[in-house]
Protein backbone atom coordinates (compact mmCIF):
# COMPACT_ATOMS: atom_id res chain seq x y z
CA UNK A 1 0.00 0.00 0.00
CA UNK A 2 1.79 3.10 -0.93
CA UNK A 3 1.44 6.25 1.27
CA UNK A 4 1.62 9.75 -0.22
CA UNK A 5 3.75 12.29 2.18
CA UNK A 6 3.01 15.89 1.70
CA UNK A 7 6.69 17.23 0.57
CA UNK A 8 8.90 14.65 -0.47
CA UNK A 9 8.63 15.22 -4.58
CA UNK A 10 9.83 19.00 -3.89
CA UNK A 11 12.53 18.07 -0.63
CA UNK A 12 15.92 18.07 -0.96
CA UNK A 13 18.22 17.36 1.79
CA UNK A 14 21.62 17.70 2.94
CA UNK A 15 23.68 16.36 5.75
CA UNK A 16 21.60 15.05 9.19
CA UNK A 17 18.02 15.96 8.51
CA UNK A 18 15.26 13.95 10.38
CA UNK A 19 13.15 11.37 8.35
CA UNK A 20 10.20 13.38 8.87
CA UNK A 21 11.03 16.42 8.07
CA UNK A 22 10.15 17.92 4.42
CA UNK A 23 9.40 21.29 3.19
CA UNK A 24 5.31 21.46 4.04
CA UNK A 25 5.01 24.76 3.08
CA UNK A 26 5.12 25.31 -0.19
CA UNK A 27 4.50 27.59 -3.15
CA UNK A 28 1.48 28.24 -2.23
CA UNK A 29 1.90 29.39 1.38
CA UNK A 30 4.27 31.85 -0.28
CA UNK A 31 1.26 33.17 -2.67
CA UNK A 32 -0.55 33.37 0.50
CA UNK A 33 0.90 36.35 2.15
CA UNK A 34 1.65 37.88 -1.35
CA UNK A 35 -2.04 37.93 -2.39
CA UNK A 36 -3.16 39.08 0.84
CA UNK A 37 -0.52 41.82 0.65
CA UNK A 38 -1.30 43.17 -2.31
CA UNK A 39 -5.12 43.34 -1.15
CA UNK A 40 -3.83 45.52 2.02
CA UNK A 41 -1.49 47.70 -0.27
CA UNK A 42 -4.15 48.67 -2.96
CA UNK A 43 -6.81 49.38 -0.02
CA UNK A 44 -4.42 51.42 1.88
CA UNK A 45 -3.50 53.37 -1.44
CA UNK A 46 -7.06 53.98 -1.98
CA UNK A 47 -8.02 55.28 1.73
CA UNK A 48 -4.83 57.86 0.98
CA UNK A 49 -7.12 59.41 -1.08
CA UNK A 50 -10.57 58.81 0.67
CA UNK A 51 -9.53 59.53 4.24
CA UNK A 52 -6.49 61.93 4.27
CA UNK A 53 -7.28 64.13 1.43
CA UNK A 54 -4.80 63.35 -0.66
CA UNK A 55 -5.67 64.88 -3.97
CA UNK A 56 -3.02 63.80 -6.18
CA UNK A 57 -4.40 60.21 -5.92
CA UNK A 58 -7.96 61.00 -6.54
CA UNK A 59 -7.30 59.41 -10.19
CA UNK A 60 -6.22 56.47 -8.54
CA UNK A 61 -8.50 55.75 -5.83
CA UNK A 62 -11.45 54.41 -7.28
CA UNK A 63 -8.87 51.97 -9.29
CA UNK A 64 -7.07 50.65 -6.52
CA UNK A 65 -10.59 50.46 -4.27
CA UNK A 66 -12.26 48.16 -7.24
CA UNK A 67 -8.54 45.48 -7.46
CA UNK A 68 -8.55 45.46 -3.94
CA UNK A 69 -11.44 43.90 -4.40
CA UNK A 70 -11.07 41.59 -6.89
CA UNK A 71 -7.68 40.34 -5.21
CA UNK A 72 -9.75 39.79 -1.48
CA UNK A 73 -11.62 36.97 -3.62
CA UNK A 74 -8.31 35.70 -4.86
CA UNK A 75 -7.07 36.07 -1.27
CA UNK A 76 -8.10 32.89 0.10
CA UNK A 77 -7.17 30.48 -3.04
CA UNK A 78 -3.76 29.43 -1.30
CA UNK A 79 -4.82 27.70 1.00
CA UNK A 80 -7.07 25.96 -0.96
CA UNK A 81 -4.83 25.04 -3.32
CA UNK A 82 -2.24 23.77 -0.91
CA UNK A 83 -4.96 21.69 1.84
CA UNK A 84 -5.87 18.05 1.07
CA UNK A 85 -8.96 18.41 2.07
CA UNK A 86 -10.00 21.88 0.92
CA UNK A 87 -13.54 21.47 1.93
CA UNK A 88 -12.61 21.72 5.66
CA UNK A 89 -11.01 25.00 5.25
CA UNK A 90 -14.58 26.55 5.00
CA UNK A 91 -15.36 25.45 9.06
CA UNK A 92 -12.82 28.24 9.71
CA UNK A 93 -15.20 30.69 8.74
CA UNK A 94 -18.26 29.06 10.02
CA UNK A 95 -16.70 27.62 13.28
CA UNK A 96 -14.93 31.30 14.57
CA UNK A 97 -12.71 30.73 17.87
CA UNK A 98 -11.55 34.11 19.24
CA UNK A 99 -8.12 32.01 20.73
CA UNK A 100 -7.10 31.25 17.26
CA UNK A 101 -4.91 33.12 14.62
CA UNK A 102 -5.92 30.96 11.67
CA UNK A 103 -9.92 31.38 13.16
CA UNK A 104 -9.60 34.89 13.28
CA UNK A 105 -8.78 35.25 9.44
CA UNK A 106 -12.15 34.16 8.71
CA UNK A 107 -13.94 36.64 11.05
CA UNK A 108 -11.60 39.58 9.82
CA UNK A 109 -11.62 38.41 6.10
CA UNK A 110 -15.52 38.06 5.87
CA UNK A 111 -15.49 41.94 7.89
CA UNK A 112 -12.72 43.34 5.79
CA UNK A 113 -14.80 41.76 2.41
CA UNK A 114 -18.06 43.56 4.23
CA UNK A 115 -16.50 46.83 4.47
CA UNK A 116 -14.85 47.07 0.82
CA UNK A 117 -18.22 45.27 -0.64
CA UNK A 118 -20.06 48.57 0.89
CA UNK A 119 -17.60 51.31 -0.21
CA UNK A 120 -17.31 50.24 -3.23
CA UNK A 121 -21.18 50.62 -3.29
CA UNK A 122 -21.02 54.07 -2.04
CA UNK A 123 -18.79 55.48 -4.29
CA UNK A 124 -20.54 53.71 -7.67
CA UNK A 125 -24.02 54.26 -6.21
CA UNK A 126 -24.77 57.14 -8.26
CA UNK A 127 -23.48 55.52 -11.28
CA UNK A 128 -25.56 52.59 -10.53
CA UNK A 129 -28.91 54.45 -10.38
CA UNK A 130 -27.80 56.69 -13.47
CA UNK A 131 -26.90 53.19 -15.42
CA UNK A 132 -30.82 51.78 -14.08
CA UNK A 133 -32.56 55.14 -15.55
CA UNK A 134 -30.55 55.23 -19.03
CA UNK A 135 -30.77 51.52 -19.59
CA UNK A 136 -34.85 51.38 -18.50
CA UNK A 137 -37.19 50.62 -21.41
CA UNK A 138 -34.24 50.59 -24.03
CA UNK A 139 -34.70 46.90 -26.21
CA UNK A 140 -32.42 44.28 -26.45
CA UNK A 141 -31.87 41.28 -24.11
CA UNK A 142 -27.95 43.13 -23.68
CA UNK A 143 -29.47 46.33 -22.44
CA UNK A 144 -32.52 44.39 -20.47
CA UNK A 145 -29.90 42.04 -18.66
CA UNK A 146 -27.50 45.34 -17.94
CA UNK A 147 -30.86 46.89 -16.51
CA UNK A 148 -31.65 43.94 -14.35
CA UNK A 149 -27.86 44.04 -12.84
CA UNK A 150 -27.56 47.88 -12.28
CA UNK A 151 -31.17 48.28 -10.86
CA UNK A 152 -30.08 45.37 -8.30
CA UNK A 153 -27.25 47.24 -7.55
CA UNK A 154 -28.60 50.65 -6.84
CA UNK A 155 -30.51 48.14 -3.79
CA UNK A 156 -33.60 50.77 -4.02
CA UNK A 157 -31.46 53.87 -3.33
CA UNK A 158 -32.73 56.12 -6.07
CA UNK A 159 -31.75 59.65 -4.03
CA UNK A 160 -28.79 61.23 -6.09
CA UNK A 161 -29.39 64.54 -4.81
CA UNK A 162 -26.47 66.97 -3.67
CA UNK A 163 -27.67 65.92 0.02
CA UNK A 164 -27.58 62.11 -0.44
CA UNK A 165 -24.04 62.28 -2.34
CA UNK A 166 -22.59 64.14 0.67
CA UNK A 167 -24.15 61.39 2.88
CA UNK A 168 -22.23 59.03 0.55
CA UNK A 169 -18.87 60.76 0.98
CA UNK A 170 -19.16 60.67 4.67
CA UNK A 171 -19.80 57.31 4.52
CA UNK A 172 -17.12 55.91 1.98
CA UNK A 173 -14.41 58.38 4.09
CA UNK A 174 -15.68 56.29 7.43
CA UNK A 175 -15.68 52.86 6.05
CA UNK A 176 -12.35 54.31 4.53
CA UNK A 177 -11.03 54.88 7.81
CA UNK A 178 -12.59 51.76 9.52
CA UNK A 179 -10.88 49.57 6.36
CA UNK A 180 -7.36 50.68 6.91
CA UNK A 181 -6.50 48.59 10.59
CA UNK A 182 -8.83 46.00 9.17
CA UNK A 183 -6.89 45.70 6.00
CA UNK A 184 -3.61 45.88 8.22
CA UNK A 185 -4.79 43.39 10.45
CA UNK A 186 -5.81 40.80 7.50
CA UNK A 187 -2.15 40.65 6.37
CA UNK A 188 -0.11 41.62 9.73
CA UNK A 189 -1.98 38.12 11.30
CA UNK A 190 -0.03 36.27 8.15
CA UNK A 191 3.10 37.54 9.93
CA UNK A 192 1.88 37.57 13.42
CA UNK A 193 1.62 33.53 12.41
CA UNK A 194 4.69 33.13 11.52
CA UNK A 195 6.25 35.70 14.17
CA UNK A 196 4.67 33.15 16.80
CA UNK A 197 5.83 29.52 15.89
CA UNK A 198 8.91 29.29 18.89
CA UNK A 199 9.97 25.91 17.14
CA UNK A 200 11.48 28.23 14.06
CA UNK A 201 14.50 30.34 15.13
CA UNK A 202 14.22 32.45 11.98
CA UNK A 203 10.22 33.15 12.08
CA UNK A 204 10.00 34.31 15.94
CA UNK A 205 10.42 37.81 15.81
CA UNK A 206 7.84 40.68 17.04
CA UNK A 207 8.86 42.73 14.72
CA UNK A 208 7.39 39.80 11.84
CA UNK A 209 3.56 41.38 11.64
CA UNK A 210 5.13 45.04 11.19
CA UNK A 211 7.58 43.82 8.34
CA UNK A 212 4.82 41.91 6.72
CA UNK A 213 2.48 45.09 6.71
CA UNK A 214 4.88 47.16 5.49
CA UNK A 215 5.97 45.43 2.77
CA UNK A 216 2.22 44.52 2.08
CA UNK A 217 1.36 48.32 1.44
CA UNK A 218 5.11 48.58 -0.77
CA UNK A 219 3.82 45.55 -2.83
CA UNK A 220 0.16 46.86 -3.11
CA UNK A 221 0.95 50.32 -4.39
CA UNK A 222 3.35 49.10 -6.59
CA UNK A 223 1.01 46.46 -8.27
CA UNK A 224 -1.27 49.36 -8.70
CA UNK A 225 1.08 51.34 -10.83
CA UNK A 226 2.03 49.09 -12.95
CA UNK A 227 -1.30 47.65 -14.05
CA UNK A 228 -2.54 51.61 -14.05
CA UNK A 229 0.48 51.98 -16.43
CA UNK A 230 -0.46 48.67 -18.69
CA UNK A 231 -3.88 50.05 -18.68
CA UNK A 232 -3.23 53.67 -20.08
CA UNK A 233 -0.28 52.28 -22.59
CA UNK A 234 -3.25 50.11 -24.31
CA UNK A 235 -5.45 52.90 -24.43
CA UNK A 236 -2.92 55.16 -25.95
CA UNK A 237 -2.24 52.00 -28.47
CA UNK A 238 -5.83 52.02 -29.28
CA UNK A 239 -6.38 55.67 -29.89
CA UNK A 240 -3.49 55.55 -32.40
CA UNK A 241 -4.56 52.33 -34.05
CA UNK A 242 -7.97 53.62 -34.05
CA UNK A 243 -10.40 55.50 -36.68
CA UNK A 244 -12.88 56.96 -34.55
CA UNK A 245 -12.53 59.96 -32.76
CA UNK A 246 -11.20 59.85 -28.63
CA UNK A 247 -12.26 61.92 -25.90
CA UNK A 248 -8.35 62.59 -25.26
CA UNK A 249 -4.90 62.41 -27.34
CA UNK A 250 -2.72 59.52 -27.56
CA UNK A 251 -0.02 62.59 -25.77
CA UNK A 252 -2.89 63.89 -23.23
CA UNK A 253 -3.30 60.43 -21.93
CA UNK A 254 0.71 59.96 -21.22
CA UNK A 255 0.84 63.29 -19.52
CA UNK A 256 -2.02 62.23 -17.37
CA UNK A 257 -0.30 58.85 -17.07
CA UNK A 258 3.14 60.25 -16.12
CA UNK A 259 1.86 62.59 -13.91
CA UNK A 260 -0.31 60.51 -11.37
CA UNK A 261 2.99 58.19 -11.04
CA UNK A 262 5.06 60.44 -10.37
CA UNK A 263 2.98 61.82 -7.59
CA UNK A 264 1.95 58.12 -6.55
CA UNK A 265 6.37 57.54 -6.43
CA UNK A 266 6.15 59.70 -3.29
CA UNK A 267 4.37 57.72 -1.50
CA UNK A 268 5.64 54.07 -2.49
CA UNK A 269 9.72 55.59 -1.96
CA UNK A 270 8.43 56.46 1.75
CA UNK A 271 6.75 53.06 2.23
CA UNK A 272 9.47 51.30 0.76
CA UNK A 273 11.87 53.13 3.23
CA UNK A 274 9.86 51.70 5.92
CA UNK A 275 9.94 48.25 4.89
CA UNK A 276 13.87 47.82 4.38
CA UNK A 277 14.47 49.91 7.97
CA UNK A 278 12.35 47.36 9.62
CA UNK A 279 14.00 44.51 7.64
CA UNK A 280 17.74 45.24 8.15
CA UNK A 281 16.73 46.38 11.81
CA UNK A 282 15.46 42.81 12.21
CA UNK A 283 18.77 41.61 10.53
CA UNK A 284 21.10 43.43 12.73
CA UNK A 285 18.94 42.66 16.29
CA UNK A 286 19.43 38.73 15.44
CA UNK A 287 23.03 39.53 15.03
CA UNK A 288 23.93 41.33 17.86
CA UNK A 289 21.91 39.10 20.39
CA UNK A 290 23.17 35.89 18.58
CA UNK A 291 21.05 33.58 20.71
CA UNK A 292 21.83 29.42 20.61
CA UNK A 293 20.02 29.20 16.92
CA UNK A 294 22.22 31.78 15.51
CA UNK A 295 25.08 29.90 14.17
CA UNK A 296 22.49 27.63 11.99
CA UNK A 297 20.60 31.05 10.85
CA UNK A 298 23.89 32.86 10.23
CA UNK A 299 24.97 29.73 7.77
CA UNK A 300 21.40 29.89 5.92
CA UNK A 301 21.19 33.90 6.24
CA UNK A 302 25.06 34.26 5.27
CA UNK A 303 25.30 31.19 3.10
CA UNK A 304 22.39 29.06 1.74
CA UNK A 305 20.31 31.39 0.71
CA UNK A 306 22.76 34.48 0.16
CA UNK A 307 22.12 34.93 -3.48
CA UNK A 308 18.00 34.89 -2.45
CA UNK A 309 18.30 37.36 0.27
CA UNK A 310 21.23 39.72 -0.37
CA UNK A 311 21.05 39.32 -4.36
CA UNK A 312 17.31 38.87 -5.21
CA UNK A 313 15.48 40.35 -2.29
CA UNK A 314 17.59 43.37 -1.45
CA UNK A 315 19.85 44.55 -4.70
CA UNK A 316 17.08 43.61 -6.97
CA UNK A 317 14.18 43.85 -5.36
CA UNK A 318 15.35 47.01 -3.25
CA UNK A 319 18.28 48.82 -4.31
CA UNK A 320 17.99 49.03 -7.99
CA UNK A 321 14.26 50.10 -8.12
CA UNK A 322 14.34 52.22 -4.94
CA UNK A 323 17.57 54.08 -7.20
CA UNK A 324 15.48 54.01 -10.43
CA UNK A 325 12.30 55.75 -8.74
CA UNK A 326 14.41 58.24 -6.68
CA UNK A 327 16.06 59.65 -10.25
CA UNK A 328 14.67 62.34 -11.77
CA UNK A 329 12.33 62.52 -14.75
CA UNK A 330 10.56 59.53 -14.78
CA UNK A 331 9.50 57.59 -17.88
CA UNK A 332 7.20 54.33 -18.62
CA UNK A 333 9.82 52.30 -19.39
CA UNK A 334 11.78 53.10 -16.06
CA UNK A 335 8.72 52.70 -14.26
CA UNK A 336 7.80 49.48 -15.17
CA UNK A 337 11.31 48.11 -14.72
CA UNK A 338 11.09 49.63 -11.54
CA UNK A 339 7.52 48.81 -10.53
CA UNK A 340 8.11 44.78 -11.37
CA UNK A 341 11.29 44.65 -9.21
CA UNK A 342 9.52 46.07 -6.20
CA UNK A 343 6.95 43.41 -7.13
CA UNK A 344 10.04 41.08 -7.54
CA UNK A 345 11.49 41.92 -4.30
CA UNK A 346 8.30 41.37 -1.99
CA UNK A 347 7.85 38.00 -3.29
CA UNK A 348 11.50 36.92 -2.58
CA UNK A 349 11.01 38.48 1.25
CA UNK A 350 8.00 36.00 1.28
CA UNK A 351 9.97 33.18 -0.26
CA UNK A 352 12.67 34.16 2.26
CA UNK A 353 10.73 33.68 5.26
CA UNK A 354 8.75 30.87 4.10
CA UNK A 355 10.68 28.67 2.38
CA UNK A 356 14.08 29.95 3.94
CA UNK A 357 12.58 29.38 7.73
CA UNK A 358 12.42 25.45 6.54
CA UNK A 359 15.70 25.50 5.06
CA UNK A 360 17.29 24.11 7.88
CA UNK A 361 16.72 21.11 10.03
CA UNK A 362 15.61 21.19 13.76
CA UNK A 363 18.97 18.99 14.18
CA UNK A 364 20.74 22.00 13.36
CA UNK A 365 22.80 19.93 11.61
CA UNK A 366 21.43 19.80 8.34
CA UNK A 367 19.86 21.35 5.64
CA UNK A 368 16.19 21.40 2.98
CA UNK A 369 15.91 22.82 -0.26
CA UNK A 370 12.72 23.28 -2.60
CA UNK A 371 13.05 22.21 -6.01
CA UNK A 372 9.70 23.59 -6.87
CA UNK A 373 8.25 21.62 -10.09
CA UNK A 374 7.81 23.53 -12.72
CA UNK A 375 6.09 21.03 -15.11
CA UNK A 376 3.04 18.82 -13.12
CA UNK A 377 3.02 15.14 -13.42
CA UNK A 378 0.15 14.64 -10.64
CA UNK A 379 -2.29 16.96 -9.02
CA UNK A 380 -0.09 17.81 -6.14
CA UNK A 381 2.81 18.91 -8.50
CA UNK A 382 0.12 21.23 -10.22
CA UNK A 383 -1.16 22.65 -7.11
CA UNK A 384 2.37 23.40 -5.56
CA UNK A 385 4.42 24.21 -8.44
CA UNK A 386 4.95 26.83 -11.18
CA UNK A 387 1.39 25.86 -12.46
CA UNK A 388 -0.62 27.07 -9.08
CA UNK A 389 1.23 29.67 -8.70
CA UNK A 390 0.31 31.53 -12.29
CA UNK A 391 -3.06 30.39 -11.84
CA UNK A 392 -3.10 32.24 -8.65
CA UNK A 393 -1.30 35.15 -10.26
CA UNK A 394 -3.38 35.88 -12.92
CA UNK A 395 -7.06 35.27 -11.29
CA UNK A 396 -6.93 38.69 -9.88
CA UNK A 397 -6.74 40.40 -13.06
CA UNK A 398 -9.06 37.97 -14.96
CA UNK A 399 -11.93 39.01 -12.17
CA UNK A 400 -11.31 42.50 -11.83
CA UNK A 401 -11.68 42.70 -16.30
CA UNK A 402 -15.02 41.16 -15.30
CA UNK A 403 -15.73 43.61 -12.12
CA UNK A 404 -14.60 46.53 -14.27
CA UNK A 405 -17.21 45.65 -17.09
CA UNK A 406 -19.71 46.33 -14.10
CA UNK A 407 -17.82 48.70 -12.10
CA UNK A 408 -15.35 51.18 -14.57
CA UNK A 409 -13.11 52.13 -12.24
CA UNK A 410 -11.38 54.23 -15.03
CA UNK A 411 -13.78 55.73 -17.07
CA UNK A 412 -16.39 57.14 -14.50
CA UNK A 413 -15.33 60.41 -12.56
């Protein structure tokens, strides 16, 4: 009778490892903290604009509100992916316990869904009832079915009158304001998790849930820009390529473009200065103290994984686009480059931490490496290989095309 064990087609070890030990944690349990990153970037990017005013991301707002939604759904895929019995991950949100940190992503996740569902609302309600009262009596089953969704969505709140809007506006800036901790709280748990497992030297640190939530809101900005970027170079693509006549210029919609980055930079170069202070501060405090585990986290830190964290994660992923966004004049081409390595280097702080923090044996003596498969021979090797992971990747944007056909978070002012 053959017996599958979780981890030994991706485990690779070296020297005195035990004969149950493999790398559990996978792929997928670094998408995890990614995806729910990004959601807690784009929100807090959006509340810039809805709670503190910030005028220069008014453009944005609306854009980053609507993917923050459509990566929440996304959010929870992960974990599905990676449990072998999927199913049972539901009880966590039916079955809440208030001593648990896995329980209480269900409570916050369902809240923090909640609370985006109904901004989102307020800010599109006017559309919505403007949408219902164009589209009523028009023929066609396309325009009938559009009625039937946008008349659903106004949820009987016809009032669109200078009163009612301002109503709105107070609304969206509290749910705004009531969003931002929640959103915090939905990724900073990921790291609290990990920050809170005493059996792994290199995941217990306090300072894990602050790292995690700062590189959450680096990550989600950044994703922003660059699909706000990929977004306006198509439409300046079509407006050249096309006959009929555009509300704006191919050369009006890159000074818009260019603008609202460079005034979005700002704020991801001061996040992004957050996230590396807490990172090397980490790095240094595990130095100087040097408790017992240090000499096996100094050889993975140091040696194993030197090319990952010094190379990837902070030339790469730090360094080079932190340099690139800091120089003057900023073009699309920069910006993209720049964007993607930001993108680059959050994922490889995630890889770090999860995969790195099973790199080495609780022997101390020996050593674990992924080889993550890239091409799936079974329907583990699909879930946690190169396979999942795109899947993963790209369902965000596939949903938020649909959400946008509803919801056009860059067409309606």
């Amino acid at each position: 009778m053959d017996v599958y064990v979780h981890g030994l087609e991706w485990t690779l070890k070296e020297l005195f490892v035990y004969p149950n030990e493999f790398i559990y944690w996978s792929i997928q349990i670094v998408m995890y903290p990614y995806m729910t990153g990004l959601v807690a970037g784009a929100f807090v990017l959006s509340s810039l604009y809805h709670v503190f005013g910030q005028e220069d991301l008014k453009d944005l707002a609306k854009f980053a509100l609507v993917f923050s939604f459509a990566l929440l759904i996304v959010a929870p895929m992960p974990l599905m992916f990676h449990l072998q019995h999927p199913m049972r991950g539901m009880e966590v949100f039916f079955t809440p316990h208030f001593t648990s940190a896995i329980s209480a992503f269900g409570i916050v996740f369902f809240s923090y869904s909640i609370i985006v569902a109904t901004e989102i609302w307020f800010v599109y309600r006017k559309f919505f009832v403007e949408q219902s009262m164009a589209l009523k009596g028009k023929e066609g089953l396309v325009n009938r079915i559009k009625w039937l969704i946008y008349t659903a969505l106004t949820l009987g709140a016809y009032d669109i009158s200078p009163e009612a809007l301002h109503k709105d506006e107070k609304a969206i800036k509290i749910l705004a304001g009531v969003g931002i901790p929640v959103a915090c709280f939905l990724h900073g748990y990921a790291g609290f998790i990990f920050g809170s497992v005493k059996a792994n030297a290199l995941w217990m640190t306090p300072l894990m849930p602050v790292i995690f939530i700062m590189s959450a809101i680096v990550s989600g900005i950044a994703l922003c820009m660059l699909t706000y970027i990929i977004i306006m170079e198509w439409r300046k693509f079509r407006i050249r390529t096309s006959k009929k006549p555009w509300e704006m210029t191919a050369e009006e919609v890159g000074g818009v473009e260019l603008d609202l980055m460079r005034k979005t930079s700002k704020y991801l170069i001061g996040f992004m200065i957050a996230a590396i202070t807490l990172e090397l501060l980490d790095l240094v405090f595990r130095g100087y103290t040097a408790v017992k585990s240090w000499d096996i986290l100094r050889s993975i830190i140091y040696g194993k994984d030197f090319v990952n964290i010094f190379i990837k994660q902070y030339t790469f992923g730090n360094l080079i686009p932190f340099i690139m966004l800091l120089l003057p004049r900023p073009t699309v081409k920069r910006l993209v480059i720049a964007l993607s390595l930001v993108l680059f280097g959050v994922f490889m702080m995630r890889w770090n931490v999860v995969i790195g923090g099973q790199a080495f044996s609780l022997t101390f003596a020996g050593y674990m490496h992924y080889k993550i498969p890239v091409i799936p021979h079974n329907m583990q090797t699909f879930k946690e290989g190169v396979t999942g992971a795109l899947v993963i990747g790209i369902m965000p944007f596939v949903l938020f095309w649909g959400i946008n056909k509803i919801v056009p978070s860059l067409k309606y002012k």
